[in-house]
C-alpha atoms as a PDB file:
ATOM      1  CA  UNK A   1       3.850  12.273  18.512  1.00  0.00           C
ATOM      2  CA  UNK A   2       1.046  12.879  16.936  1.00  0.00           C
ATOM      3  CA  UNK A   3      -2.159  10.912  15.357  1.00  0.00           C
ATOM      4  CA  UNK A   4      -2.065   7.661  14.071  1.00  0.00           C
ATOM      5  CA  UNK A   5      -5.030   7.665  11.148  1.00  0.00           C
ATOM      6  CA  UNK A   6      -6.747   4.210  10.520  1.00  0.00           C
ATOM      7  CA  UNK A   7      -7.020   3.451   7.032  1.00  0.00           C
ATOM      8  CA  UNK A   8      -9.404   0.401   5.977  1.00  0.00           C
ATOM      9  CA  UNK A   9      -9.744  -2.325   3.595  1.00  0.00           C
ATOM     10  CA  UNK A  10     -10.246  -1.021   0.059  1.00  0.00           C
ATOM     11  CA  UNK A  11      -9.150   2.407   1.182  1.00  0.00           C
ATOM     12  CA  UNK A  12      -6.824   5.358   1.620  1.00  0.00           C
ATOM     13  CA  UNK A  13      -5.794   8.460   3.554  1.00  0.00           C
ATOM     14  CA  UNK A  14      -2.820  10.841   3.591  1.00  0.00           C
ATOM     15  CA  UNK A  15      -1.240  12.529   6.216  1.00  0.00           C
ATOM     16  CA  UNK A  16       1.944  15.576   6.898  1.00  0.00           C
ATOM     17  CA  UNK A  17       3.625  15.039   9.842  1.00  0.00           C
ATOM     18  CA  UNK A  18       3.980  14.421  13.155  1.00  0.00           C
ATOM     19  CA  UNK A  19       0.846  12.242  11.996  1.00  0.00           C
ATOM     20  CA  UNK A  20       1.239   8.813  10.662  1.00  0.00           C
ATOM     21  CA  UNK A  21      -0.858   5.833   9.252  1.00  0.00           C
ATOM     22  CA  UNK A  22      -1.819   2.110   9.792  1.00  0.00           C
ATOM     23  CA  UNK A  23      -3.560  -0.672   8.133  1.00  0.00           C
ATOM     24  CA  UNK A  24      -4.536  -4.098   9.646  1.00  0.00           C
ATOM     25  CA  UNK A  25      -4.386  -7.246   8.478  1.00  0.00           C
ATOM     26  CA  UNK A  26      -3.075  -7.478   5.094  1.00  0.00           C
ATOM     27  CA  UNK A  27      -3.503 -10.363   3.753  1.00  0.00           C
ATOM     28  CA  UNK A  28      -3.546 -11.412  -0.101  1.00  0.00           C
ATOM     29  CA  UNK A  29      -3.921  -7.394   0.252  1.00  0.00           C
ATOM     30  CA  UNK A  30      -0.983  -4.702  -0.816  1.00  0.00           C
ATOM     31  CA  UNK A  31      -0.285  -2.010   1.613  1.00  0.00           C
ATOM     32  CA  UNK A  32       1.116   0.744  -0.473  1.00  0.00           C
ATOM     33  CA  UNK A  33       2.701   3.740   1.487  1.00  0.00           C
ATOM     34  CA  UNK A  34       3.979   6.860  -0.901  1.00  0.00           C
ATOM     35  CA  UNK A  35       5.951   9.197   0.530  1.00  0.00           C
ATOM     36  CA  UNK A  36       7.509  12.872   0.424  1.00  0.00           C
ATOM     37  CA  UNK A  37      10.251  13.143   1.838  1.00  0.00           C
ATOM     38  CA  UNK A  38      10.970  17.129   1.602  1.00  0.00           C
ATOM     39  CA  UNK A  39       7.237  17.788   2.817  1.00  0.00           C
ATOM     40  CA  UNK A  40       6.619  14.922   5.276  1.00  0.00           C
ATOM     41  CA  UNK A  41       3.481  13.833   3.302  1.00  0.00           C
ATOM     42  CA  UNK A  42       3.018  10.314   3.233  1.00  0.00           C
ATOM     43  CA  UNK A  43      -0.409   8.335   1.912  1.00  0.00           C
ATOM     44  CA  UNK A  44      -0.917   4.575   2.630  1.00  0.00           C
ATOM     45  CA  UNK A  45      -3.623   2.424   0.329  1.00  0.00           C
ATOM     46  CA  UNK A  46      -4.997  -0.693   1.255  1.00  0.00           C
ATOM     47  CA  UNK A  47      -5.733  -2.341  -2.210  1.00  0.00           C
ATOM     48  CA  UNK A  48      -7.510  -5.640  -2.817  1.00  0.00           C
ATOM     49  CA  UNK A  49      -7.574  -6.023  -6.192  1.00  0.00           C
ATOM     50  CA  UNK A  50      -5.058  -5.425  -8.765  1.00  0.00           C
ATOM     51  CA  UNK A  51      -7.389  -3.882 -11.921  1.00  0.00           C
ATOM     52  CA  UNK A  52     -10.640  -1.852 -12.170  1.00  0.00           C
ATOM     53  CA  UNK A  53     -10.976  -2.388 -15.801  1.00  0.00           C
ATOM     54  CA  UNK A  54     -11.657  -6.048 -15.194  1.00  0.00           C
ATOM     55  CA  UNK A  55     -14.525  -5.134 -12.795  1.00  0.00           C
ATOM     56  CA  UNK A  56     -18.093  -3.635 -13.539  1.00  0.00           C
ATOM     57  CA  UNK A  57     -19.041  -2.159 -10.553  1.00  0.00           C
ATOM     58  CA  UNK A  58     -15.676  -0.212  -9.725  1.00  0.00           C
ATOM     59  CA  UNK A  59     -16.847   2.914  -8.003  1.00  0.00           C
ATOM     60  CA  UNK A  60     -14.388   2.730  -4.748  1.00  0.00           C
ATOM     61  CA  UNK A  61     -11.524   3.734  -6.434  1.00  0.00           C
ATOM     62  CA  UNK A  62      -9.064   2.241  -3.400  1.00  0.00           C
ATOM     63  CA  UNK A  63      -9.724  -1.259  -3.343  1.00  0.00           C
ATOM     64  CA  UNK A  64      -7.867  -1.341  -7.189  1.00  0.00           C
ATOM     65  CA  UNK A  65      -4.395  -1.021  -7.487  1.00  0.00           C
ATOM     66  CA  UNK A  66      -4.301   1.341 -10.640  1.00  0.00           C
ATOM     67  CA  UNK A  67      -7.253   3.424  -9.529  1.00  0.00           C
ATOM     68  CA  UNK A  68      -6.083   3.770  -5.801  1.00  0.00           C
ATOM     69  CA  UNK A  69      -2.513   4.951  -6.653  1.00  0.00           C
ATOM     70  CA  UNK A  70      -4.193   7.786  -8.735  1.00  0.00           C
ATOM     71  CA  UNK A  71      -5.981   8.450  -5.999  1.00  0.00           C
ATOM     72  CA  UNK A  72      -3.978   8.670  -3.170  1.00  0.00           C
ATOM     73  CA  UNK A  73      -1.138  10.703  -5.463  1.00  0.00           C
ATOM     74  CA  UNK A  74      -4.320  13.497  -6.033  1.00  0.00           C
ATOM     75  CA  UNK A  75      -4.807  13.523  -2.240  1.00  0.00           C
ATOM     76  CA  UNK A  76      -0.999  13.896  -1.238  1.00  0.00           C
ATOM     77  CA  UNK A  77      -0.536  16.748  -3.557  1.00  0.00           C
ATOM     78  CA  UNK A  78      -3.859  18.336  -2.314  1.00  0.00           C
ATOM     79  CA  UNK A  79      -1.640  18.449   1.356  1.00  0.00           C
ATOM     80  CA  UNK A  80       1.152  19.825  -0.640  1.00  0.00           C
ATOM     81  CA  UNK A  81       3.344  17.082  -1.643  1.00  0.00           C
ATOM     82  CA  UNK A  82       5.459  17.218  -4.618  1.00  0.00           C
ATOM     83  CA  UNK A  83       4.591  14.494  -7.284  1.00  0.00           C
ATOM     84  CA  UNK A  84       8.665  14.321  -8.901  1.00  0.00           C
ATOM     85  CA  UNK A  85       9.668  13.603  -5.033  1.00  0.00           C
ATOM     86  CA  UNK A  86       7.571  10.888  -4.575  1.00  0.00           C
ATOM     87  CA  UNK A  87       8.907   7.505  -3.483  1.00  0.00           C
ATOM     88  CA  UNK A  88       6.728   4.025  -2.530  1.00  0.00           C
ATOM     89  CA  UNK A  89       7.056   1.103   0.241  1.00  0.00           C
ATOM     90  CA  UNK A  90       4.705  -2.184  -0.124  1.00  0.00           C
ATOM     91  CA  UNK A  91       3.592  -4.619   1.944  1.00  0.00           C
ATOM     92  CA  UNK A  92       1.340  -7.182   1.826  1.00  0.00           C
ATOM     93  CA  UNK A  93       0.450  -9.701  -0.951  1.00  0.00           C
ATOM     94  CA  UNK A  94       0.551 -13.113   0.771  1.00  0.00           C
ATOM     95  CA  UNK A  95      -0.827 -16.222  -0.417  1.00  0.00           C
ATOM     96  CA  UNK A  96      -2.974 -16.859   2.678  1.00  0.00           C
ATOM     97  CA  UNK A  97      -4.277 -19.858   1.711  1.00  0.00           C
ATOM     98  CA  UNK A  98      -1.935 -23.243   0.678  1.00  0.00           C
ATOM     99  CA  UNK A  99      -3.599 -24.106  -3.166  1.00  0.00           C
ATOM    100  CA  UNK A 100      -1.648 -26.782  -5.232  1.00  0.00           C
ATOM    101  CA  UNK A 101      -3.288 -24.933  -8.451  1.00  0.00           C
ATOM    102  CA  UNK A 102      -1.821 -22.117 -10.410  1.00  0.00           C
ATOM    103  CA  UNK A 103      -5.214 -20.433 -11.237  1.00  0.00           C
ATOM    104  CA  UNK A 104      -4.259 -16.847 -11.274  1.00  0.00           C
ATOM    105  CA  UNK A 105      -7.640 -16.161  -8.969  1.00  0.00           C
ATOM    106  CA  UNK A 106      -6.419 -17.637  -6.451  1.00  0.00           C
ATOM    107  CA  UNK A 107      -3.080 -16.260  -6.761  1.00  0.00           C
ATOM    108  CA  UNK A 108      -4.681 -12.910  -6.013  1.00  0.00           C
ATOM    109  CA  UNK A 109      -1.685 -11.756  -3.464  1.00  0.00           C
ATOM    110  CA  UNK A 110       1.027 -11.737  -6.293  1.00  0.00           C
ATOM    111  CA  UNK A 111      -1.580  -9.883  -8.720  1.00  0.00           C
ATOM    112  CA  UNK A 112      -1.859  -7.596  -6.272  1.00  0.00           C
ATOM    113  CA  UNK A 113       1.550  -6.947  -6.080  1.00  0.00           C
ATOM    114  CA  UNK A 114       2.455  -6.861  -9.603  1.00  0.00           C
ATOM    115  CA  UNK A 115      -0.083  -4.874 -10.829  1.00  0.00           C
ATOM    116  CA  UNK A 116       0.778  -2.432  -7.701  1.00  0.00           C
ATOM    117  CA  UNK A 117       4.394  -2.286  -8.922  1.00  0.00           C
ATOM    118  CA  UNK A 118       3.714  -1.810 -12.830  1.00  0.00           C
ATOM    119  CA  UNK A 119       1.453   0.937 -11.571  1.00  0.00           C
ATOM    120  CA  UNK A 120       4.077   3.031  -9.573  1.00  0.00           C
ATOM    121  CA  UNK A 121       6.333   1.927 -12.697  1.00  0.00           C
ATOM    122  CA  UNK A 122       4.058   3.443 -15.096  1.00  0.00           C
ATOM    123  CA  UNK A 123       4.273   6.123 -12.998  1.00  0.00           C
ATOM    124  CA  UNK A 124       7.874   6.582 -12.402  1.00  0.00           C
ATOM    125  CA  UNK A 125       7.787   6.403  -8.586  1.00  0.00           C
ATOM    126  CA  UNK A 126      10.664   4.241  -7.244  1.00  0.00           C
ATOM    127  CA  UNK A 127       9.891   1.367  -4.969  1.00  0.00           C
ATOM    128  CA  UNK A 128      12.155   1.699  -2.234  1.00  0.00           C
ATOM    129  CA  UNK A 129      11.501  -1.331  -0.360  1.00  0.00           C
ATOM    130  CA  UNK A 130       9.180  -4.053   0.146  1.00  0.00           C
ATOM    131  CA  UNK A 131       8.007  -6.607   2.297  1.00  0.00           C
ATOM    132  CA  UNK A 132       5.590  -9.199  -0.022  1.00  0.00           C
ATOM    133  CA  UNK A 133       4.444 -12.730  -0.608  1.00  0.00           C
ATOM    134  CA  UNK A 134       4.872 -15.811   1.492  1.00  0.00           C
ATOM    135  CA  UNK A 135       2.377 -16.794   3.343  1.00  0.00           C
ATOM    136  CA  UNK A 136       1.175 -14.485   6.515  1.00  0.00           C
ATOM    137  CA  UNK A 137      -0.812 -11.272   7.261  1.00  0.00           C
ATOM    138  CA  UNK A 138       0.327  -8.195   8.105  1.00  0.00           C
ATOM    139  CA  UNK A 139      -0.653  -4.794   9.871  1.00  0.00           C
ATOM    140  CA  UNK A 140       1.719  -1.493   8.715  1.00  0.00           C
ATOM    141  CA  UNK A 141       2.366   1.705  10.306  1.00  0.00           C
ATOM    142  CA  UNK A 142       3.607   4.687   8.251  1.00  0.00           C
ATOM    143  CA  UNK A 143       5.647   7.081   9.984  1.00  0.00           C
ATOM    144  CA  UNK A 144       5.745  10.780   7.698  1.00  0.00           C
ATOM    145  CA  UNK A 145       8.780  11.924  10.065  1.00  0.00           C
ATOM    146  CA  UNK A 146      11.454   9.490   8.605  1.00  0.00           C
ATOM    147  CA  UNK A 147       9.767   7.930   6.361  1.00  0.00           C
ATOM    148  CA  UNK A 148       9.940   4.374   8.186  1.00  0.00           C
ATOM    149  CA  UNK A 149       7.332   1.443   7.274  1.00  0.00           C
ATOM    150  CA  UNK A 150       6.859  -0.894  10.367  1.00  0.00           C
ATOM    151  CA  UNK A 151       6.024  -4.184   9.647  1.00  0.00           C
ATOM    152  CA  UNK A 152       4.467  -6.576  12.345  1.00  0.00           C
ATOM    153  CA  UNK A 153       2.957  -9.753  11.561  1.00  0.00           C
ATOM    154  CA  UNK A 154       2.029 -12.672  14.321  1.00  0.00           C
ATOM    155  CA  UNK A 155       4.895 -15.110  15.582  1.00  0.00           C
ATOM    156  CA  UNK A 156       7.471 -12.637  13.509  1.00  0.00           C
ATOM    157  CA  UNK A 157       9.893 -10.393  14.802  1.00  0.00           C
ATOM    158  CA  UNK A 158       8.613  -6.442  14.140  1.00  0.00           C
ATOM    159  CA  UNK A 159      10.253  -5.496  10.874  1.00  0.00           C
ATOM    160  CA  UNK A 160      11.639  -1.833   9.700  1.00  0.00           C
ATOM    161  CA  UNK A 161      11.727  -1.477   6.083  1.00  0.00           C
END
């Protein structure tokens, strides 16, 4: 078995295997893990946001979720993973918070989410699974040997997607 590598909010880290990755507490968050499966490279990104542009001050790249895909696809090929073989799991996105308003701010977990899948879209990557919305946090674990993206969240059964 070998290292489980931390990733916090607003940021991102790649791995090969037998090493594999976690984030805590999403919440209105997106947990994006990218994956190779003929290397065993896999990256995870905890975004907050769904769009630099809208932002002024945008310097950390990973807490966007056009910015922080670009920049965790750079840092997987850097470890030698192939960008045509890569493939995406998400997480995350809830609405933490019970609002009887549509304002889009608050409905920051299902920006997140959609601007994180027209991203990977854009990008051609295939979303293999996903595990979004409702209304409860949730920590992920990325494992690079199979590919596998645990899914535990308070009160709620552990979850392989």
């Amino acid at each position: 078995m070998g290292e489980m590598i931390k990733v916090g909010m607003a940021d991102l880290n790649a791995c090969k295997y037998p090493n594999a990755l976690t984030t805590l507490g999403l919440g209105s968050c997106v947990g994006i893990a990218l994956y190779d499966p003929s290397t065993k490279v896999g990256g995870m990104a905890h975004i907050m946001l769904p769009d630099s542009t809208k932002i002024r001050k945008n310097e950390n790249h990973a807490k966007f979720a056009d910015t922080g895909i670009d920049e965790l696809i750079k840092l997987m090929l850097s470890l030698g993973a192939k960008r045509q073989n890569l493939v995406a799991k998400i997480a995350g996105g809830a609405q933490m918070f019970a609002f009887s308003s549509n304002n889009d701010m608050l409905r920051i977990g299902d920006r997140n989410v959609d601007a994180t899948k027209a991203k990977l879209n854009a990008l051609g990557i295939k979303i293999l699974s996903e595990d979004t919305g409702l209304n409860y946090g949730r920590t992920i674990e990325f494992y690079t040997e199979t590919g596998e993206l645990l899914i535990k969240s308070v009160g709620k059964p552990i979850k392989i997607i």
